[in-house]
N, C-alpha and C. Protein backbone atom coordinates (compact mmCIF):
# COMPACT_ATOMS: atom_id res chain seq x y z
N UNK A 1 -4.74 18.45 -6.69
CA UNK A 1 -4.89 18.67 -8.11
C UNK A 1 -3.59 18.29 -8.80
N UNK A 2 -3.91 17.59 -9.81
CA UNK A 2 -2.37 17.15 -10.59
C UNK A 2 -2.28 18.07 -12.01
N UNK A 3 -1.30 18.56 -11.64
CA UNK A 3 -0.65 18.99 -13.14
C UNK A 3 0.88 18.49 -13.70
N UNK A 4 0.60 19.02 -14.96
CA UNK A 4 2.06 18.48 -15.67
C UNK A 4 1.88 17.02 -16.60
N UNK A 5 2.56 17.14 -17.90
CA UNK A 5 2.51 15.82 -17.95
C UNK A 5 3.40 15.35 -18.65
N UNK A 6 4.01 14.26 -19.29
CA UNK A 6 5.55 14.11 -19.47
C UNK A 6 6.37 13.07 -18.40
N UNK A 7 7.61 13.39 -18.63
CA UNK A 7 8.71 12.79 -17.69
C UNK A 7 8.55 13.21 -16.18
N UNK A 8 8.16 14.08 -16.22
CA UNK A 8 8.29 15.27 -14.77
C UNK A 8 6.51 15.79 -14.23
N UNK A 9 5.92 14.74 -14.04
CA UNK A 9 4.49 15.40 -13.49
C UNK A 9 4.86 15.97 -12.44
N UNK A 10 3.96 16.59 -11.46
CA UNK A 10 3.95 17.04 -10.19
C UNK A 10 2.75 17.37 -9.55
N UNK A 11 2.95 17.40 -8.49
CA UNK A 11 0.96 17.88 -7.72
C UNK A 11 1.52 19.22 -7.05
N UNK A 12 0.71 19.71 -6.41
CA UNK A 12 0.28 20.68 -6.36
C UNK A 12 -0.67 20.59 -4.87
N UNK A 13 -0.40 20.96 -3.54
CA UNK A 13 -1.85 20.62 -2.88
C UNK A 13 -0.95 21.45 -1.36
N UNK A 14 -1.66 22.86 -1.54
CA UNK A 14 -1.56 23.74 -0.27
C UNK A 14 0.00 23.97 -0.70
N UNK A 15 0.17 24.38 -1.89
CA UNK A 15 1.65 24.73 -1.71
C UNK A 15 2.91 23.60 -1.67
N UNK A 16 2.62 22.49 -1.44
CA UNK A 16 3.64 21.18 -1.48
C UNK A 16 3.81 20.22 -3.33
N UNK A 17 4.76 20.62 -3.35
CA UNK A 17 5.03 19.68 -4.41
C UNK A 17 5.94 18.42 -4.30
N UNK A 18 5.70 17.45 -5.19
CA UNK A 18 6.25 16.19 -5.06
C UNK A 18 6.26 16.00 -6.78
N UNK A 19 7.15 14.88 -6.77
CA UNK A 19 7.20 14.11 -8.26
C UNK A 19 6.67 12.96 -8.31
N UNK A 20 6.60 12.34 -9.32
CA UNK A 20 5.79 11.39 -9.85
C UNK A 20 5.69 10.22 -9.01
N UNK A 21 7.29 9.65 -8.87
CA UNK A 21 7.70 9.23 -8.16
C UNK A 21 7.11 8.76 -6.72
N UNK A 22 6.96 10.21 -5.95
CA UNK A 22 6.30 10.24 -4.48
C UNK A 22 4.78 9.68 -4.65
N UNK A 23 4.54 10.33 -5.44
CA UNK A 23 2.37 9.99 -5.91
C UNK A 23 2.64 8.69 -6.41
N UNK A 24 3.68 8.27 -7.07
CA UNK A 24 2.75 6.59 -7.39
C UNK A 24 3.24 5.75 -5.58
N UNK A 25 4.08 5.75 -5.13
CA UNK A 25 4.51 5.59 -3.95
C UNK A 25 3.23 5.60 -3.05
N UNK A 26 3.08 6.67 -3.02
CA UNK A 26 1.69 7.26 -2.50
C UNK A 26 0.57 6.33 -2.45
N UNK A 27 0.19 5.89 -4.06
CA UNK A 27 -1.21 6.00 -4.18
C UNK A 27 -0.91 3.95 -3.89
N UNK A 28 0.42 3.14 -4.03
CA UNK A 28 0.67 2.08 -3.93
C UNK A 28 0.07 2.07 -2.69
N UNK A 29 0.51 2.74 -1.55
CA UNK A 29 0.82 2.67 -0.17
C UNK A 29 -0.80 2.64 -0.03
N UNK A 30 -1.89 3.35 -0.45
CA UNK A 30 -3.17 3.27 -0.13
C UNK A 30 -3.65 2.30 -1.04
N UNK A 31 -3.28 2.01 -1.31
CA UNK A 31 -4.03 0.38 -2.31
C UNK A 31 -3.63 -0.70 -1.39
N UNK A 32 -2.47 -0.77 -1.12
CA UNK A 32 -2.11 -1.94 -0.04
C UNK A 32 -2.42 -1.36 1.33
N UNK A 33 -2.82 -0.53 1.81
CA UNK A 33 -3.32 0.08 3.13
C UNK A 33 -4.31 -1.23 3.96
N UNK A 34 -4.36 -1.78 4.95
CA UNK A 34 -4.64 -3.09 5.56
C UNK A 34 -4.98 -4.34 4.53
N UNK A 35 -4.50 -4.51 3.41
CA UNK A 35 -3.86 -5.77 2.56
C UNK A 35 -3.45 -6.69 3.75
N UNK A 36 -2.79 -6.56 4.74
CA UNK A 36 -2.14 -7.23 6.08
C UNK A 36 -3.60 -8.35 6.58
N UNK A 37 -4.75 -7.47 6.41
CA UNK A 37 -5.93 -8.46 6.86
C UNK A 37 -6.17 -9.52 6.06
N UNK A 38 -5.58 -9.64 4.70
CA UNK A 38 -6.63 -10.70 3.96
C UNK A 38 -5.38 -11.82 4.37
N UNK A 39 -6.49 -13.13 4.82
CA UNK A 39 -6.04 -14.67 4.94
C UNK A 39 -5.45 -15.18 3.64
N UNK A 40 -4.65 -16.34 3.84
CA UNK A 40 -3.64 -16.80 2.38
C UNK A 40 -4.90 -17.91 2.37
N UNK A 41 -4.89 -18.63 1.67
CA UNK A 41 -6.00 -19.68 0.69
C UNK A 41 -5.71 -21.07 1.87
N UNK A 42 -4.84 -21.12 2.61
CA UNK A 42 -4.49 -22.22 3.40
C UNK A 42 -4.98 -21.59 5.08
N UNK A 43 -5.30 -20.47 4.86
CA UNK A 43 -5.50 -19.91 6.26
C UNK A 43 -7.43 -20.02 6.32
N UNK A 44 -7.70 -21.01 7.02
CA UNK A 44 -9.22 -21.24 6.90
C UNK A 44 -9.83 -20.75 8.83
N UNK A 45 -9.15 -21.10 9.50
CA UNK A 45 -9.30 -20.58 10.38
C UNK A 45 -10.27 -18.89 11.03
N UNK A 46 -11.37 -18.83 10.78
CA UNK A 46 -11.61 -17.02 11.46
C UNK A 46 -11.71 -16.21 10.46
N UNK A 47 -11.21 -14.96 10.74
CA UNK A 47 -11.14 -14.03 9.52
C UNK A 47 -10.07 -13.78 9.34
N UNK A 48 -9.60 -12.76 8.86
CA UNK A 48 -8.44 -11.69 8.85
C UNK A 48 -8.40 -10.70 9.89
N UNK A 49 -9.72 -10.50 10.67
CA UNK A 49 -9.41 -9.97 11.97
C UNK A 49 -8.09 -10.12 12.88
N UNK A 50 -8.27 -11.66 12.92
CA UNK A 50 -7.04 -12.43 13.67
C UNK A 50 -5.64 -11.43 13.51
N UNK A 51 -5.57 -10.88 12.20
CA UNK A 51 -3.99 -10.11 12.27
C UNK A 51 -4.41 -8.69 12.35
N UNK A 52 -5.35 -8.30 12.82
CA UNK A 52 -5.25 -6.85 13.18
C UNK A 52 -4.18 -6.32 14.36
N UNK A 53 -3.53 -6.69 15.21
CA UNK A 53 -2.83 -6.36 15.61
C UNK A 53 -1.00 -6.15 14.76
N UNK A 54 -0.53 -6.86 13.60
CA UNK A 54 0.28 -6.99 13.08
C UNK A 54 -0.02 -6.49 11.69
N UNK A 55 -1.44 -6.21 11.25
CA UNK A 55 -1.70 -6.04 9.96
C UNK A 55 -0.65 -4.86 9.11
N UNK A 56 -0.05 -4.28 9.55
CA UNK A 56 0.44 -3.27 9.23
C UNK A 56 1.82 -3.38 8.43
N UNK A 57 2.59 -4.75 9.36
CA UNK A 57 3.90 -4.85 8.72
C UNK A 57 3.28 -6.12 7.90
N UNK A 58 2.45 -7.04 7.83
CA UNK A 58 1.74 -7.84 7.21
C UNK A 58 1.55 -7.67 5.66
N UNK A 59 1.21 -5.89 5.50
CA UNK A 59 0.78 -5.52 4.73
C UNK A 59 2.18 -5.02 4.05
N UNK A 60 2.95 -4.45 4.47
CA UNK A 60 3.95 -3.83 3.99
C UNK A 60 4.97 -5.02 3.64
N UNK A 61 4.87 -6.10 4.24
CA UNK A 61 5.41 -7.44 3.58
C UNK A 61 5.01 -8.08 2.09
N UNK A 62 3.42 -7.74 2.27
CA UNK A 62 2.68 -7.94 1.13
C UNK A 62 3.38 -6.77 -0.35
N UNK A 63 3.35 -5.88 0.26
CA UNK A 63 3.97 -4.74 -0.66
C UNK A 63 5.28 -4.95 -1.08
N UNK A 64 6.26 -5.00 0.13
CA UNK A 64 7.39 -5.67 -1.04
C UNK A 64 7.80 -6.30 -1.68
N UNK A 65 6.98 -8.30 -1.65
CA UNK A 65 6.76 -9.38 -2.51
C UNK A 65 6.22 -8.71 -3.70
N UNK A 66 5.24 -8.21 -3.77
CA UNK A 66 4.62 -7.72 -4.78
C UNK A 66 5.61 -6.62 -5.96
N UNK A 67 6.41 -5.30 -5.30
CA UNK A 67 7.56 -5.04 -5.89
C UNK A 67 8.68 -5.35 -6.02
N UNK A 68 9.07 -6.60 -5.13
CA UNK A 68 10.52 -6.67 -5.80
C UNK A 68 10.09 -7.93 -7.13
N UNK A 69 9.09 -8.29 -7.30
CA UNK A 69 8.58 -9.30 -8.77
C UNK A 69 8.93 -8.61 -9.98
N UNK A 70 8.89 -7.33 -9.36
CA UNK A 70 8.95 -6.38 -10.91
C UNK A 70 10.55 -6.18 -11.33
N UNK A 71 11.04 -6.22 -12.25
CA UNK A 71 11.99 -6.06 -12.87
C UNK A 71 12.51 -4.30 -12.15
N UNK A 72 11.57 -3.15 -12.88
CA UNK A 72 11.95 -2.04 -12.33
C UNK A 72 10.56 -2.04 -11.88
N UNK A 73 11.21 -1.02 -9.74
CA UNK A 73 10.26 -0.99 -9.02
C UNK A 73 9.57 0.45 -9.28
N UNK A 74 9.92 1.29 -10.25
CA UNK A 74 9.89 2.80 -10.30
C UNK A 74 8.34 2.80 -11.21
């Protein structure tokens, strides 16, 4: 459950709190969650299966191209 709203949100869940900060972190990390599988436009070969074994840092590669584009990553 999220409460708060402003500069300073926070959640709330079994007693653990976090800031805004952690939850967008968070919710990035499950948006790009196996991103590592999808093929680039030159990769015609199979599926994206092919990188299930690596998909993971694949994906987290994908994630930091994607934030360091941004001016601020916050």
């Amino acid at each position: 459950m999220f409460f708060g709203a402003g500069p300073h949100p926070w959640l709330l869940l079994d007693g653990f709190e976090t800031d805004g900060r952690s939850i967008a972190l968070a919710l990035s990390a499950s948006l790009f969650h196996d991103a590592g599988l999808i093929q680039t436009s030159d990769d015609t070969e199979g599926t994206g299966a092919k990188y299930l074994a690596d998909h993971d840092q694949r994906s987290l590669r994908l994630m930091r191209v994607r934030y360091n584009r941004r001016s601020d990553p916050r």
